[in-house]
Protein backbone atom coordinates (compact mmCIF):
# COMPACT_ATOMS: atom_id res chain seq x y z
CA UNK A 1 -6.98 -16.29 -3.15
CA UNK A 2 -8.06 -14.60 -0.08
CA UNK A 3 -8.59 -18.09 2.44
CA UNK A 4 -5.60 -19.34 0.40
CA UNK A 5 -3.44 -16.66 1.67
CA UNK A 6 -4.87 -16.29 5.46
CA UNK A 7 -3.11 -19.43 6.22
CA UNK A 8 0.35 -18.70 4.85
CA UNK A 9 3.01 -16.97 7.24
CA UNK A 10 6.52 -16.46 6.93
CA UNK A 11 8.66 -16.90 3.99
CA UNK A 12 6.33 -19.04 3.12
CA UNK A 13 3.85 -16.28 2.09
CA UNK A 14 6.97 -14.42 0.39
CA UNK A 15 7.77 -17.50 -1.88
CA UNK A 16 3.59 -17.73 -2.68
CA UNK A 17 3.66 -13.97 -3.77
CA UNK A 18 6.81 -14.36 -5.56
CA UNK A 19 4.09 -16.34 -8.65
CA UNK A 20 1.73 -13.50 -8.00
CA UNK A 21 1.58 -10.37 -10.10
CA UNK A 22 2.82 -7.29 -8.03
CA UNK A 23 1.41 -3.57 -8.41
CA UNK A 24 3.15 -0.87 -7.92
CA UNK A 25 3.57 3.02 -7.91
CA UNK A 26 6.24 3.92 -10.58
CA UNK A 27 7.91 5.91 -7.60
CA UNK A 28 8.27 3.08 -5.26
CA UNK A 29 11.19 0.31 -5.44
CA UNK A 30 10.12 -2.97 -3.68
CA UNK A 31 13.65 -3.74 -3.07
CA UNK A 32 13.71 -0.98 -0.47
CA UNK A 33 10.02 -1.39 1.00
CA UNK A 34 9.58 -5.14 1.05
CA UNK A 35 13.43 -5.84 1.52
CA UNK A 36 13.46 -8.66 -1.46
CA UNK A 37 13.03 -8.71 -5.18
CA UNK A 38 10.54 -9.49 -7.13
CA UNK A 39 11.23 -12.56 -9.03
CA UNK A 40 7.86 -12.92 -11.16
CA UNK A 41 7.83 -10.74 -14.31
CA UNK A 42 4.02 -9.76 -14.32
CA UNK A 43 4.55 -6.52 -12.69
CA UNK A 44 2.34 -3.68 -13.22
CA UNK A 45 3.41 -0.18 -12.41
CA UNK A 46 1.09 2.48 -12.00
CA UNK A 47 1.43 6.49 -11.37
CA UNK A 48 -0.91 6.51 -7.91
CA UNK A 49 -2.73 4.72 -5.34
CA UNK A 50 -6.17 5.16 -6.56
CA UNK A 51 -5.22 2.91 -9.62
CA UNK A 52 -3.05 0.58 -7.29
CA UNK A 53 -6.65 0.13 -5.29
CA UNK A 54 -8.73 -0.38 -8.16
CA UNK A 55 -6.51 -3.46 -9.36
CA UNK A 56 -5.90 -4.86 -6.23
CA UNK A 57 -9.82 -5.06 -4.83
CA UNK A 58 -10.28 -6.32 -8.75
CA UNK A 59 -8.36 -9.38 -7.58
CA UNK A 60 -5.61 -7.96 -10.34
CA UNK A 61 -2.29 -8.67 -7.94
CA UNK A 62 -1.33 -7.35 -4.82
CA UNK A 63 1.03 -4.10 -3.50
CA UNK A 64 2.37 -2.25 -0.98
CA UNK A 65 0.48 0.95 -0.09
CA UNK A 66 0.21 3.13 3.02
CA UNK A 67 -2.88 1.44 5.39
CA UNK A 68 -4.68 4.79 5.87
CA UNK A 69 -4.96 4.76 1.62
CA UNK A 70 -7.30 1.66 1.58
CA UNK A 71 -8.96 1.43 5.29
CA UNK A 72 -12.08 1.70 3.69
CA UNK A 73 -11.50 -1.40 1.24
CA UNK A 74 -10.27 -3.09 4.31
CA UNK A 75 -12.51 -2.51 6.50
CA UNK A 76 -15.02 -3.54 3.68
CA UNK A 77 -12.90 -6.84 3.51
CA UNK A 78 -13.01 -6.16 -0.28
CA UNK A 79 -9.06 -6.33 0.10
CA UNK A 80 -6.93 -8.25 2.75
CA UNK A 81 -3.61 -6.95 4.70
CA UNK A 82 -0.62 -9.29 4.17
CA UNK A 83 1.79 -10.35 7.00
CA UNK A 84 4.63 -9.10 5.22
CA UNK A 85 7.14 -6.74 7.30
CA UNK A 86 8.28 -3.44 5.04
CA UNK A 87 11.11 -1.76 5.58
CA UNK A 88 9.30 1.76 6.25
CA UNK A 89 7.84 3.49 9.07
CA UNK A 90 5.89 5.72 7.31
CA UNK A 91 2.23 5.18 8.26
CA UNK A 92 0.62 7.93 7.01
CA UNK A 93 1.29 9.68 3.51
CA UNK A 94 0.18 13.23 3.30
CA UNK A 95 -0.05 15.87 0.31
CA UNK A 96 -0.94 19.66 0.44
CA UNK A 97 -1.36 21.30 -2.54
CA UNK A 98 1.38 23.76 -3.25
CA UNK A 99 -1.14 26.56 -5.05
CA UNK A 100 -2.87 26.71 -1.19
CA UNK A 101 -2.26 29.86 -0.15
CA UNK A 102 -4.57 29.72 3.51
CA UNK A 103 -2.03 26.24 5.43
CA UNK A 104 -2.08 28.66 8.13
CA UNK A 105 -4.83 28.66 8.95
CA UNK A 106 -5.62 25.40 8.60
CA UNK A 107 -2.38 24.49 10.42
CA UNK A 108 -3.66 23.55 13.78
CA UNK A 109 -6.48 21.14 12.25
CA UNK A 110 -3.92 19.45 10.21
CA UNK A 111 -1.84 19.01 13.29
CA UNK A 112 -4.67 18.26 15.49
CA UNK A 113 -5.42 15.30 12.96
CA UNK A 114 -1.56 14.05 12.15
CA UNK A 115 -1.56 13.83 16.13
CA UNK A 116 -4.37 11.65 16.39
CA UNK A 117 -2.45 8.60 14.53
């Protein structure tokens, strides 16, 4: 699939994924990131990115997931990015654990590395 879908641009691509099985976290609607419906009825929803990245570099379907969560699958080539414009502008997804009680003083790391995106 992944030559296949090199040399596809445009709404072109979007009508070739429409066929293809689309993964996605439970949380996410792809109405509101990808700006269109999906039309195929082989979705697969999962509850987090680790699982969405495990299908997708199994050659299970594709998704929509924030770059810096599969960089290393992409940089591996073991998954491709599609030309497909979302409708976010979030680039990087971050969690802290709420039962950390020391985000002081790890503050100005955390900042430090949010800065250098």
């Amino acid at each position: 699939m992944e030559k296949e879908v090199r040399s596809i641009k445009g709404n072109e691509l979007i009508e070739y994924l429409q066929k293809k099985p689309f993964i996605r976290l439970t949380a996410n609607n792809p109405v509101n990131i990808l700006n269109f419906e999906i039309h195929n009825f082989s979705n697969l929803h999962i509850d987090g990115v680790i699982g969405i990245r495990s299908a997708v570099s199994s050659g299970l379907g594709w998704s929509c997931v924030p770059a810096v969560s599969a960089i290393e699958l992409l940089n591996d080539e073991k998954i491709i990015d599609l030309d497909v414009k979302t409708m976010t502008t979030d680039h990087v997804s971050l969690w802290w654990l709420r039962s950390r009680k020391d985000s002081a003083a790890h503050s100005k790391t955390l900042l430090k590395w949010i800065g250098s995106f």
